[in-house]
Every structure is written in C-alpha cells, then in structure tokens.
N, C-alpha and C. Protein backbone atom coordinates (compact mmCIF):
# COMPACT_ATOMS: atom_id res chain seq x y z
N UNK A 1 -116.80 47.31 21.15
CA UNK A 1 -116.27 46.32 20.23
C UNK A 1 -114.83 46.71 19.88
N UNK A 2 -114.02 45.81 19.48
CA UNK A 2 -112.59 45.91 19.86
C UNK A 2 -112.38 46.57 17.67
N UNK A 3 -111.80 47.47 17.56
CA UNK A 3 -111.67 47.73 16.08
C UNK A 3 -110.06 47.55 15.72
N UNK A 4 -109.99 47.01 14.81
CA UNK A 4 -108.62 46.88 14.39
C UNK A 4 -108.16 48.24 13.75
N UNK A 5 -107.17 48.66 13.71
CA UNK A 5 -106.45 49.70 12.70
C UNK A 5 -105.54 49.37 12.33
N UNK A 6 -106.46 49.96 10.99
CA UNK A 6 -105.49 49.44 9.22
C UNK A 6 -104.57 50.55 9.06
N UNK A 7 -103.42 50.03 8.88
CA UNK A 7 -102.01 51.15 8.14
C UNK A 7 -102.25 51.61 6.86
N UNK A 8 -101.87 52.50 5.96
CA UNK A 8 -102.00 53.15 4.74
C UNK A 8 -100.33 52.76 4.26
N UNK A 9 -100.72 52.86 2.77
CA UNK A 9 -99.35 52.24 2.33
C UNK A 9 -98.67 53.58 2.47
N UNK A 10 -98.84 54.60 2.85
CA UNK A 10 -97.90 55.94 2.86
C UNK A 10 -97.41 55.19 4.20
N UNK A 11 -98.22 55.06 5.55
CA UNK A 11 -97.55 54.46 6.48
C UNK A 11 -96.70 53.55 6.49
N UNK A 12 -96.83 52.39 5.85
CA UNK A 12 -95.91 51.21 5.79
C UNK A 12 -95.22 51.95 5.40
N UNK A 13 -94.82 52.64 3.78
CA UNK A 13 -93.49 52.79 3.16
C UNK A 13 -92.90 53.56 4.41
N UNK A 14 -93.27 54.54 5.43
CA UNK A 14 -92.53 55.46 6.35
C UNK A 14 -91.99 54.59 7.50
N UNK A 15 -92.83 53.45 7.82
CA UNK A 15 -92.19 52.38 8.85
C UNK A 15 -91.23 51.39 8.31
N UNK A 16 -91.56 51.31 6.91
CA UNK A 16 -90.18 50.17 6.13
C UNK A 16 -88.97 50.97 5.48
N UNK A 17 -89.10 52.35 5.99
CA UNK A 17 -87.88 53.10 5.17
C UNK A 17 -86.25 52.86 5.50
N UNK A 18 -86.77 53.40 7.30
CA UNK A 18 -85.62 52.52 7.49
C UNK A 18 -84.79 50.93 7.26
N UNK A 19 -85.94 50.37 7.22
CA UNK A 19 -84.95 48.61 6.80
C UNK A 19 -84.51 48.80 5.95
N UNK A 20 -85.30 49.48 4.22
CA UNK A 20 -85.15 49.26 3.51
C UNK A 20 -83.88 49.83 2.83
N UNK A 21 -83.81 51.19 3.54
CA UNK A 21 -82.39 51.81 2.88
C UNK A 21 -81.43 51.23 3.83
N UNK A 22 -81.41 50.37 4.46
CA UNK A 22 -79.84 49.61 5.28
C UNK A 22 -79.25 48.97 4.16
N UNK A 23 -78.06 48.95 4.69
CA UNK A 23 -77.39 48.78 3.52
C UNK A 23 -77.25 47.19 3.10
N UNK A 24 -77.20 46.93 1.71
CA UNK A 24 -77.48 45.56 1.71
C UNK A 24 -78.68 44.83 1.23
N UNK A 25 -79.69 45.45 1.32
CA UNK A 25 -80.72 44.98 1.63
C UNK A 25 -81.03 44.74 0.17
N UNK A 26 -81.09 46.38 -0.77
CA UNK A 26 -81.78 46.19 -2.01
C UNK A 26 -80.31 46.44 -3.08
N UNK A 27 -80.04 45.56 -3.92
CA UNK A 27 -79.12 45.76 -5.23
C UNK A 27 -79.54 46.81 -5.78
N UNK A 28 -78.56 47.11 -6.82
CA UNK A 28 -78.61 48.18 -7.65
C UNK A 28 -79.92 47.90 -9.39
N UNK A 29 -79.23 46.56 -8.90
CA UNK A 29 -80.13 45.96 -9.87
C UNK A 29 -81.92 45.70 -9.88
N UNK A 30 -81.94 45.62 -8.47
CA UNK A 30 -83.74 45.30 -7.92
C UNK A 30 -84.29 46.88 -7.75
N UNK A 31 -83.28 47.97 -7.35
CA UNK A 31 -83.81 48.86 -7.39
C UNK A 31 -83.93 49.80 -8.48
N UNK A 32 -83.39 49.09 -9.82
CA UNK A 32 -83.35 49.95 -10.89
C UNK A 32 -84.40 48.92 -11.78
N UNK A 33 -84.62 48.08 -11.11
CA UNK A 33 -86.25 47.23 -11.66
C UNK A 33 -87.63 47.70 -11.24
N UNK A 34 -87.23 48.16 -10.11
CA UNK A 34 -88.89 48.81 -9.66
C UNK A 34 -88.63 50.02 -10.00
N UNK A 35 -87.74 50.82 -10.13
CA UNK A 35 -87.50 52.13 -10.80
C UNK A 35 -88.69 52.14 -11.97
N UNK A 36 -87.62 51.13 -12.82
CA UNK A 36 -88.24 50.58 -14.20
C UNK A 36 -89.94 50.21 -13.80
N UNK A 37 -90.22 49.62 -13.47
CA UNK A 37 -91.47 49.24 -13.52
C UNK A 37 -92.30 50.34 -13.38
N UNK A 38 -92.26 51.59 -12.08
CA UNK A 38 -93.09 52.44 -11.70
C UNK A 38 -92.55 53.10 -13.11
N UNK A 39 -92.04 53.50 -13.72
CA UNK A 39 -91.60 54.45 -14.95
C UNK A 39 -92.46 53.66 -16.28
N UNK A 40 -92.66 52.80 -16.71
CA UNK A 40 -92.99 52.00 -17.69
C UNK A 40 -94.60 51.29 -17.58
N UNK A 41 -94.54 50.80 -16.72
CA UNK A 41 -95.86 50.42 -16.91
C UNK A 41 -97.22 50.90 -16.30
N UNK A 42 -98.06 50.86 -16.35
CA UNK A 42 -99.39 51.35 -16.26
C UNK A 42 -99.81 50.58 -14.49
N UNK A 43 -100.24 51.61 -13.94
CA UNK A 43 -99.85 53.07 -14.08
C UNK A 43 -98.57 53.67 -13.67
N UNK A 44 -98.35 54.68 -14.54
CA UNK A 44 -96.88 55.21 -14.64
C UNK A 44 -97.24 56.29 -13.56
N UNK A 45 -96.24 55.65 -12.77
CA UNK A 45 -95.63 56.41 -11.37
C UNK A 45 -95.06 57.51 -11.73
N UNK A 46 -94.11 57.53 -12.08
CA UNK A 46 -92.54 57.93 -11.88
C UNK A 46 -92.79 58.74 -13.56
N UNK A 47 -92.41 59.47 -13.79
CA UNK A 47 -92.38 60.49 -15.43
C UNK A 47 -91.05 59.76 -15.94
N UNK A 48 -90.30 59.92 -17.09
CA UNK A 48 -88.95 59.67 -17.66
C UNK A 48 -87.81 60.59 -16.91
N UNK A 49 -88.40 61.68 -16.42
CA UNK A 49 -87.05 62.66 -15.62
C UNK A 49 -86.97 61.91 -14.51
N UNK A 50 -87.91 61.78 -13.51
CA UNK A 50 -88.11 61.35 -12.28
C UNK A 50 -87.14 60.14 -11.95
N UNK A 51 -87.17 59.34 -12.92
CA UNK A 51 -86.59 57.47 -13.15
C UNK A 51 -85.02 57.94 -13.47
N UNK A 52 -84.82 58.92 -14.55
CA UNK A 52 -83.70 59.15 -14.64
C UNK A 52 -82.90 59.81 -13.77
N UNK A 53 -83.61 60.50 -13.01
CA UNK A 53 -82.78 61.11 -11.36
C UNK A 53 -83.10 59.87 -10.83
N UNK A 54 -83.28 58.91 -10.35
CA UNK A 54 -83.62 58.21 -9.37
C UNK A 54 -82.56 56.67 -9.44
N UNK A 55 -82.16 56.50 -11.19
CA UNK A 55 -81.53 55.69 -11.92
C UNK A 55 -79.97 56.14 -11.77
N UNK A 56 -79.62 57.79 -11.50
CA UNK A 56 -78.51 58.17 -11.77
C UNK A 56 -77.17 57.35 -10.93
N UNK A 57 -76.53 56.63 -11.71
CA UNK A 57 -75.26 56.09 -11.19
C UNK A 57 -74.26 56.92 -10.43
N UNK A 58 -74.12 57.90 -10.39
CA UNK A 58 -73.08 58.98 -10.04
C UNK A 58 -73.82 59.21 -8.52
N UNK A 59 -75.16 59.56 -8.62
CA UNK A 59 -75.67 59.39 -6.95
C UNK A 59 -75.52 57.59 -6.30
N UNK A 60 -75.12 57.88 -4.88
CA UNK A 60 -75.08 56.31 -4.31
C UNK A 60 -76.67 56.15 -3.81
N UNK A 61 -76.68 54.55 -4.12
CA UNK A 61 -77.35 53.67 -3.94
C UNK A 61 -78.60 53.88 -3.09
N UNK A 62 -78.10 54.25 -1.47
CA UNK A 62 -78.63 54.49 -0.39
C UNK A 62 -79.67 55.96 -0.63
N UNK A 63 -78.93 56.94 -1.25
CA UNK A 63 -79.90 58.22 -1.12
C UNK A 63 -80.36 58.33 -2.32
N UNK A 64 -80.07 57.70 -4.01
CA UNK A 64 -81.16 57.41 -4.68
C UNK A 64 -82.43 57.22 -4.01
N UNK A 65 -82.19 55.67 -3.18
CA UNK A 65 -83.55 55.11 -2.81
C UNK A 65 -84.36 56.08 -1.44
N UNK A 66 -83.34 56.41 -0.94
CA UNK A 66 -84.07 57.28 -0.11
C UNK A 66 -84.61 58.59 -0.52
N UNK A 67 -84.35 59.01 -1.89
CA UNK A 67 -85.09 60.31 -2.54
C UNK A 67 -86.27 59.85 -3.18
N UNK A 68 -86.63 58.48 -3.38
CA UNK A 68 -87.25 57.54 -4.34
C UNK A 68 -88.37 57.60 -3.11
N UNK A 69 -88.00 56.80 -2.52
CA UNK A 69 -89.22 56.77 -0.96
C UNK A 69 -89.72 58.01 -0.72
N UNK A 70 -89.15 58.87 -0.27
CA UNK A 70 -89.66 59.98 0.16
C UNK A 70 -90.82 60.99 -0.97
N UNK A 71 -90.15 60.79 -2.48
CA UNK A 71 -90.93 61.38 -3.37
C UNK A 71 -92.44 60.17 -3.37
N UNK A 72 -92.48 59.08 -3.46
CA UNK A 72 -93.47 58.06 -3.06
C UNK A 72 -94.06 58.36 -1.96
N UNK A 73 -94.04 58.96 -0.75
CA UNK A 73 -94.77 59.34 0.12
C UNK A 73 -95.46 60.48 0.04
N UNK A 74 -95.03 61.83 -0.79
CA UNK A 74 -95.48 62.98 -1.26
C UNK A 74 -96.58 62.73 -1.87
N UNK A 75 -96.55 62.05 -3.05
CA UNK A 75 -97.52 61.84 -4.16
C UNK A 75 -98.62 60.83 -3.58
N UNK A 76 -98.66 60.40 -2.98
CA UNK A 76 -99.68 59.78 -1.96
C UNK A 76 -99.99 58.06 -1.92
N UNK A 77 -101.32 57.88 -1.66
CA UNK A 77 -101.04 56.41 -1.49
C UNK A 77 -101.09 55.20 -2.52
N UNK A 78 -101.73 55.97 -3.88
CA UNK A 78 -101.71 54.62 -4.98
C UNK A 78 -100.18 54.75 -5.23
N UNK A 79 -99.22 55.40 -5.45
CA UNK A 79 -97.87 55.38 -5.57
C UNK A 79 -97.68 54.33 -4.66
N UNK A 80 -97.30 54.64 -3.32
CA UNK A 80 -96.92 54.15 -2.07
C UNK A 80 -97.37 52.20 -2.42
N UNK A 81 -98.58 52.51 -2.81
CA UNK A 81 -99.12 50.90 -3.24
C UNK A 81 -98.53 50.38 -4.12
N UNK A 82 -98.25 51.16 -5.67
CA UNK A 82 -97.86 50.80 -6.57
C UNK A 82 -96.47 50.29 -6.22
N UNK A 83 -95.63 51.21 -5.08
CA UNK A 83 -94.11 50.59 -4.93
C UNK A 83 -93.80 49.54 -4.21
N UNK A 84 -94.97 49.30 -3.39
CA UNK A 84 -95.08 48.09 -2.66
C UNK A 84 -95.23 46.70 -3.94
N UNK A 85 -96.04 46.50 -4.95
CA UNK A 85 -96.69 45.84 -5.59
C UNK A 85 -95.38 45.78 -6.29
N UNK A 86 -94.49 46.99 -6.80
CA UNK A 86 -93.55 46.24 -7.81
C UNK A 86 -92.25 45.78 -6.55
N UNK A 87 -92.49 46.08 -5.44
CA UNK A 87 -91.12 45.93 -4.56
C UNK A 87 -91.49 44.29 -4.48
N UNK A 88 -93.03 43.57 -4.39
CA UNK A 88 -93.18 41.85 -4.14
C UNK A 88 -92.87 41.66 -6.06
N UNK A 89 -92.78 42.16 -6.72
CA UNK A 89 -92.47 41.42 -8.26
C UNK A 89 -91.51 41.52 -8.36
N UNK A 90 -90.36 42.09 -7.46
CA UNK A 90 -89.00 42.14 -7.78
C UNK A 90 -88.01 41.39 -6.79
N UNK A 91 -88.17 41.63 -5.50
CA UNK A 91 -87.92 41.53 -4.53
C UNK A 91 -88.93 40.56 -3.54
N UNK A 92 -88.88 39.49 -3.83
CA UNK A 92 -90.16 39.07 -3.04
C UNK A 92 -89.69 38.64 -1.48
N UNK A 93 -88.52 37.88 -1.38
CA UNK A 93 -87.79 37.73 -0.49
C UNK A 93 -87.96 38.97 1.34
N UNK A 94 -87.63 40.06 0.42
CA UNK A 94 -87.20 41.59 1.07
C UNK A 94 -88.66 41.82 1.06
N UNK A 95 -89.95 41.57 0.40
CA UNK A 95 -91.16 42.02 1.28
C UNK A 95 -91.65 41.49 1.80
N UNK A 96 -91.70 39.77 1.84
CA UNK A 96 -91.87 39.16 2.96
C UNK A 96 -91.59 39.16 4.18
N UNK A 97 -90.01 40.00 4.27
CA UNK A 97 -89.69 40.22 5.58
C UNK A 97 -89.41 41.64 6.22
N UNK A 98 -90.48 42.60 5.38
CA UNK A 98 -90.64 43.99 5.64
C UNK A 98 -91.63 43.95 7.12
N UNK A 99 -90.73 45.00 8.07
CA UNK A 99 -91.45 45.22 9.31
C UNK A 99 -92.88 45.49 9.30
N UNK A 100 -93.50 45.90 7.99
CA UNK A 100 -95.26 46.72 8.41
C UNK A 100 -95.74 45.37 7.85
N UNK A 101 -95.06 44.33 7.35
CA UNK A 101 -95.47 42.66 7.22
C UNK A 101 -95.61 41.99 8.20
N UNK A 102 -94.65 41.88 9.11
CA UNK A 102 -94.49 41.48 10.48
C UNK A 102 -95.50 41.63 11.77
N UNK A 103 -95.57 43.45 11.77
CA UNK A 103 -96.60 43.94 12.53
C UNK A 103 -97.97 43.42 12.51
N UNK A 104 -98.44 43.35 11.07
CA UNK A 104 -99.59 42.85 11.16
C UNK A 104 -100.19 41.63 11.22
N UNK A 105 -99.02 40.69 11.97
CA UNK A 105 -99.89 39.20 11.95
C UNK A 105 -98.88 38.84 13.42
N UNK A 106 -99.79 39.18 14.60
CA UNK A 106 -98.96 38.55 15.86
C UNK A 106 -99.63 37.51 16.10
N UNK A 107 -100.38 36.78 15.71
CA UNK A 107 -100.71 35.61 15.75
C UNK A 107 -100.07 34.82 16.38
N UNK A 108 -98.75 34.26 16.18
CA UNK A 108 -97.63 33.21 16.40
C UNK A 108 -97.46 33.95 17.76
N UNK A 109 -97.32 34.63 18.69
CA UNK A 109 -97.60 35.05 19.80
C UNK A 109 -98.45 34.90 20.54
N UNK A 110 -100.26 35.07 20.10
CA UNK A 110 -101.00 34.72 20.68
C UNK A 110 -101.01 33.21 20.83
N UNK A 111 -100.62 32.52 19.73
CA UNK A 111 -100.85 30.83 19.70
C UNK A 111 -100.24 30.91 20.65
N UNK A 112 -98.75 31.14 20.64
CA UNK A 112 -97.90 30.31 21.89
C UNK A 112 -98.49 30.49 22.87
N UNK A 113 -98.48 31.94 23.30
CA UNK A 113 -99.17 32.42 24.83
C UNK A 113 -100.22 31.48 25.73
N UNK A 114 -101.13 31.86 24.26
CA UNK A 114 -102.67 31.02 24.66
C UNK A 114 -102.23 29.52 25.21
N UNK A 115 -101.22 28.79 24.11
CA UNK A 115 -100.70 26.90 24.56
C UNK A 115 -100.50 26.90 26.22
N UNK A 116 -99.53 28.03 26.27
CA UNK A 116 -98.60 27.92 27.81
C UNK A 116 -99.78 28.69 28.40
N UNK A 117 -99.97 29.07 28.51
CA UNK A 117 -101.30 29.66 29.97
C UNK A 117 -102.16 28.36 29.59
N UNK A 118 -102.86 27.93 29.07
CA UNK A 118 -103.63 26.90 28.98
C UNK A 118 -103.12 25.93 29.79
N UNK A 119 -102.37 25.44 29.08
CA UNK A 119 -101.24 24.07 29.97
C UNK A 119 -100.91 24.83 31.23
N UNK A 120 -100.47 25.93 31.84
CA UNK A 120 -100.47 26.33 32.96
C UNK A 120 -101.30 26.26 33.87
N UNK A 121 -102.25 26.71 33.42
CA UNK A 121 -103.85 26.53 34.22
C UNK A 121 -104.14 25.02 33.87
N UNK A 122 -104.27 24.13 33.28
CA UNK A 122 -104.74 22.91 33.46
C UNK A 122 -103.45 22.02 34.62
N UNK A 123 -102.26 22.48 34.23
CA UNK A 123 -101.28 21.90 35.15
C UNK A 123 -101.75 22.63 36.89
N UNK A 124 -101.66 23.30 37.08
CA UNK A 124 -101.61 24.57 38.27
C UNK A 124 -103.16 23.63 39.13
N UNK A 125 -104.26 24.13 38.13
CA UNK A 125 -105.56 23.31 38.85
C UNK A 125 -106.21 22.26 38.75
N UNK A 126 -105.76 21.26 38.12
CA UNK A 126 -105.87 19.84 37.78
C UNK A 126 -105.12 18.74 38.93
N UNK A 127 -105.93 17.65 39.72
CA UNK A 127 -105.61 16.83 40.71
C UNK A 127 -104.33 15.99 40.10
N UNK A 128 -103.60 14.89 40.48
CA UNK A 128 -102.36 15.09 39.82
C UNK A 128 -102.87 13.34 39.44
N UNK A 129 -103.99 12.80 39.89
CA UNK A 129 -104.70 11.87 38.57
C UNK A 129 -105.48 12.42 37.76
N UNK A 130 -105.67 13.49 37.89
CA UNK A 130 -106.73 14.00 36.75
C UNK A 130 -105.52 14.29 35.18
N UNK A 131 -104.54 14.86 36.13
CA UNK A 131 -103.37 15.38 34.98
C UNK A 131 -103.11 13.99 34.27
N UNK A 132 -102.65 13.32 34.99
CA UNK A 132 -102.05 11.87 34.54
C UNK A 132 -103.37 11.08 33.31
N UNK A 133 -104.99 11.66 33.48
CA UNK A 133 -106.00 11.09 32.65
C UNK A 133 -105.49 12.33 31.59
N UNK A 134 -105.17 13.38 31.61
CA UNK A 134 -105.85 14.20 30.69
C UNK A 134 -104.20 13.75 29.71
N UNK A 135 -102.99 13.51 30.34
CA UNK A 135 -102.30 13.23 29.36
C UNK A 135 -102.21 11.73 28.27
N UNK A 136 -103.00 10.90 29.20
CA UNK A 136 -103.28 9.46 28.62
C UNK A 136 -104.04 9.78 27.02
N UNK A 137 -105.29 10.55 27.77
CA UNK A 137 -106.04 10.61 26.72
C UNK A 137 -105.37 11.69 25.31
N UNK A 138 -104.58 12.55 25.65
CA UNK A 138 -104.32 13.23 24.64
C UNK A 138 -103.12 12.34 24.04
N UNK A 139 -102.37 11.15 24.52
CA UNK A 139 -101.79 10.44 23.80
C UNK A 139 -102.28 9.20 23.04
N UNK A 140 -103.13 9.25 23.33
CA UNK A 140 -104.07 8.49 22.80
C UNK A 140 -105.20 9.22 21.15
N UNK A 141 -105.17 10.16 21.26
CA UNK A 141 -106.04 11.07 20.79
C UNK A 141 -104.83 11.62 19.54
N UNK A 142 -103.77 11.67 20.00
CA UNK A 142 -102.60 11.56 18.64
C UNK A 142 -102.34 10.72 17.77
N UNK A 143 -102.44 9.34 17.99
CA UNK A 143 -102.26 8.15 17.68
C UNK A 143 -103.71 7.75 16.90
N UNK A 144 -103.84 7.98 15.59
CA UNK A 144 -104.84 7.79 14.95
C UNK A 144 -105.98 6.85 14.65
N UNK A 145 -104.92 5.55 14.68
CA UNK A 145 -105.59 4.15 15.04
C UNK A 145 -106.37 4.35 16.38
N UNK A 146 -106.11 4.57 17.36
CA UNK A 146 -106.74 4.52 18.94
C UNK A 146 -107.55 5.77 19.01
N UNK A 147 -107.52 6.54 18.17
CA UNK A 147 -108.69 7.95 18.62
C UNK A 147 -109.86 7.53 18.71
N UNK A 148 -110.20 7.95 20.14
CA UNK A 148 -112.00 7.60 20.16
C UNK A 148 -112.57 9.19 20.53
N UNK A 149 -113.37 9.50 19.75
CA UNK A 149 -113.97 10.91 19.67
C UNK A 149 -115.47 10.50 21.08
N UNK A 150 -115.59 11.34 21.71
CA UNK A 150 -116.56 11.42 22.37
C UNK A 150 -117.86 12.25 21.74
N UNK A 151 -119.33 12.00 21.72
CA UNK A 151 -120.13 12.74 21.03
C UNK A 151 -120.76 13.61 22.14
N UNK A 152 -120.74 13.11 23.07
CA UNK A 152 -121.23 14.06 24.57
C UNK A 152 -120.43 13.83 25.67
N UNK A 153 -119.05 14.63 25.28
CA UNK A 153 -118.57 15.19 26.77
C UNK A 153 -119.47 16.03 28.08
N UNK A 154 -118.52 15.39 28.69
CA UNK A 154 -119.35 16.41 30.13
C UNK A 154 -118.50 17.63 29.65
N UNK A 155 -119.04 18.92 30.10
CA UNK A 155 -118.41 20.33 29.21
C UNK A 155 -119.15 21.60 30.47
N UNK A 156 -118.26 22.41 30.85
CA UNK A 156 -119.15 23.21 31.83
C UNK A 156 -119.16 24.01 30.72
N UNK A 157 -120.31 25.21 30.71
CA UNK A 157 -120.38 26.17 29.75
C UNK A 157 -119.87 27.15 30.19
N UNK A 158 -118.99 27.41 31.05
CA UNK A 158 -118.14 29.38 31.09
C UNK A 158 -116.92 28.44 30.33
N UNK A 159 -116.25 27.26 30.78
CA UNK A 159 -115.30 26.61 30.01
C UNK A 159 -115.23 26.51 28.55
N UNK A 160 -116.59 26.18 28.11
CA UNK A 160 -116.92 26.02 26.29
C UNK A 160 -116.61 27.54 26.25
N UNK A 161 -117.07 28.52 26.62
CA UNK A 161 -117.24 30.20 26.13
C UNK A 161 -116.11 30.54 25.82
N UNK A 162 -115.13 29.99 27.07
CA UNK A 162 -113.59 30.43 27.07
C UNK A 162 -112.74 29.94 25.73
N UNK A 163 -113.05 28.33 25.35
CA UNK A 163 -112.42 27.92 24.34
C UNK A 163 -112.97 28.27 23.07
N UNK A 164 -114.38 28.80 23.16
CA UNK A 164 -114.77 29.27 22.22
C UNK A 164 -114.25 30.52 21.79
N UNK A 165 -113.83 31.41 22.52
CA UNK A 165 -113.67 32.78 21.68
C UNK A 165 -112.03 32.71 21.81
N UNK A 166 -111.05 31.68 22.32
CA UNK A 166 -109.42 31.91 22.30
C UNK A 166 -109.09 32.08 20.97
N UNK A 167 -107.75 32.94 21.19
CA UNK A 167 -107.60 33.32 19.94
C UNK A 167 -106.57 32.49 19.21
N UNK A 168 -106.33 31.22 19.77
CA UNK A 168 -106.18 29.84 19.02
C UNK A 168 -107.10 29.22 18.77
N UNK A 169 -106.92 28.03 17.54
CA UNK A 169 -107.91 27.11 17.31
C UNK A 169 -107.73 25.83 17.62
N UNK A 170 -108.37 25.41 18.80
CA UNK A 170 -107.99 23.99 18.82
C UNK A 170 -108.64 22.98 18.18
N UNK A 171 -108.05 21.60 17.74
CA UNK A 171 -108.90 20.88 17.15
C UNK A 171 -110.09 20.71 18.09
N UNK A 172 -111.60 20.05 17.66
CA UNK A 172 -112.50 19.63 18.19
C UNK A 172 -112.22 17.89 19.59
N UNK A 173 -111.73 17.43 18.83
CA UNK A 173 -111.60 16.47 19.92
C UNK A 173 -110.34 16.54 20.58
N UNK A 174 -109.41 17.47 20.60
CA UNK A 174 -108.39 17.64 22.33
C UNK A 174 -108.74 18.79 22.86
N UNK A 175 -110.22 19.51 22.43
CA UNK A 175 -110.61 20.30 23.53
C UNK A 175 -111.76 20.07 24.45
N UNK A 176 -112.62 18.89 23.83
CA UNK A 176 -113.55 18.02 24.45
C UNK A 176 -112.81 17.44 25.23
N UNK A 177 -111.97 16.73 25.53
CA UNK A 177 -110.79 16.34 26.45
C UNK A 177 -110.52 17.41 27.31
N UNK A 178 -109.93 18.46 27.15
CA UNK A 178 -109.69 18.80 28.03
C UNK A 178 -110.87 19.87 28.71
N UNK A 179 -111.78 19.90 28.12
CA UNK A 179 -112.87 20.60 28.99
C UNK A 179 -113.47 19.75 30.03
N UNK A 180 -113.43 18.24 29.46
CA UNK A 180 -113.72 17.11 29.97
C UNK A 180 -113.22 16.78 31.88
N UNK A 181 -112.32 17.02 31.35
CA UNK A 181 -111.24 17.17 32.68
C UNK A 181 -111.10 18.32 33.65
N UNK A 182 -111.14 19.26 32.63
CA UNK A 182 -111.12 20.83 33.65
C UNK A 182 -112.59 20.65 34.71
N UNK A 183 -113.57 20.23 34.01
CA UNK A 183 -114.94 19.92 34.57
C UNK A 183 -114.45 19.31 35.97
N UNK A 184 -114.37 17.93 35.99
CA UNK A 184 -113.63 17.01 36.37
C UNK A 184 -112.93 17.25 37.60
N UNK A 185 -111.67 18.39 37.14
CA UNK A 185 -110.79 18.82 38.28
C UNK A 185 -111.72 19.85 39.25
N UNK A 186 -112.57 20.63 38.78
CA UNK A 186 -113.12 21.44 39.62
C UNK A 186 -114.32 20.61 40.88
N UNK A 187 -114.87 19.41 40.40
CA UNK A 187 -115.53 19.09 41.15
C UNK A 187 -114.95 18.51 42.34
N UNK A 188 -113.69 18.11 42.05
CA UNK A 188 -112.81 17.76 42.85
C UNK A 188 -112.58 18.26 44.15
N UNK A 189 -111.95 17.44 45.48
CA UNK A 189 -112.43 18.27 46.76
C UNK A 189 -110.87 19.05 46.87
C-alpha cells in the first residue's frame, strides 16, 4: 500500500528558511508581530530576553530572523507550529506561498497530466468517426439545455477500474461518454 509522508513543522520551518529570510519577503514590522505574538500570548514561546534579542534594531533584519528560526528549530516542534500559526495571523499572503505549502498538494499536476494522457490515448486509439462522436457528444453534454445523461452505457470493466481509481475526478456523465466510446473504438477492426 502506497503511504504518504507527513513533514514535521521542525521540517517545514528548515525547508521554508531559505525563502523566508530572502530579502523582502518579511517587514520589520510582520516580523516584530510574530516576535510579539510567540512572546505574549499563550503559549509563550519566546521568554522577554529571547523577543528582546530577536526585536533588537541594531541587529539587521535578515539574521534577527535567521537566529529566530534556528532557535525555533532547537526547541522543537510545538514552537516550530506555534511560528507557523502566528506566521498565517500575520502574514497570510507569505504562508500561502511557503514552499513546504506547495510541496504538499501536486494535485494541479496530476489533473493536468491525467487530462493530456487521457485525451492522448482516446485521440491516438479512437477511429477518426468514433473521435468525431465522442466530441459531438461532449459538446453536447456542456450545453445544459441538450444534456442527455445515459442510465446504461455500454462500459468495459478494466476501463470503469481505470477511471475509477485516476487521480482526477471526472464528472459522472463525460466519463460514461467516454468509456462509451473507448468500448466502441476497441471493437473496431
């Protein structure tokens, strides 16, 4: 069985360190808010010394936050969580588009992939009236007024298995269509 692996927020903060200390990214102001927050509220991260080294104006910007991260990775992972949690109440922008955000949803990859190999393989082995039915009907099948749902397609079953476990979802009636057809094209001489 295929197991996913989950990151630890010590991990993320060590894979988002770099974005995060580029320059630009976080104000003086957003980072002296989550300062504030891990220092002040429950649970208190950060002690009053800790915030005040971390707050100090006389150190720049960049290696504040990078002494800030690194002490957040020491102390372990409810920290690491906690800085994540005040980095979306401050910064929501900048964690939406944090890399260990990114990583974990390739989705929009598989969709596309899955569309174009699909349409590849129905283009590639489909008779070139079968293609010409399977696009009628899916223009037809857009057009809301004219949708006619079928209740018993013809359907081979290794075809249903296949659309059953892709890791897109297609609606129910343009995959009865096109199983309809794939059927269709194979019996074909």
């Amino acid at each position: 069985m295929f197991r996913r692996k989950y990151q630890t927020y010590c991990d993320r903060l060590v894979q988002d360190t770099p974005f995060l200390t580029s320059n630009g990214r976080l104000s003086e102001q957003q980072v002296d808010k989550i300062i504030l927050q891990l220092n002040r509220f429950y649970p208190q991260i950060l002690t009053n010394k800790e915030a005040e080294k971390f707050r100090n104006p006389k150190t720049s910007l960049r290696v504040r936050l990078c002494d800030l991260l690194t002490h957040l990775q020491r102390k372990g992972e409810r920290d690491c969580q906690e800085f994540y949690r005040a980095l979306y109440i401050n910064a929501q922008h900048l964690y939406s588009s944090l890399p260990s955000r990114k990583a974990m949803s390739p989705m929009f990859f598989l969709a596309c992939f899955s569309v174009a190999a699909g349409l590849a393989f129905l283009i590639y082995y489909c008779s070139p009236v079968c293609r010409q039915q399977v696009l009628n009907r899916l223009r037809q099948c857009w057009a809301p007024s004219r949708c006619q749902r079928h209740s018993n397609p013809r359907v081979l079953r290794g075809a249903r298995r296949v659309i059953g476990f892709s890791p897109i979802i297609i609606g129910k009636h343009v995959s009865h269509y096109l199983l309809a057809y794939l059927e269709k094209g194979f019996k074909e001489p």
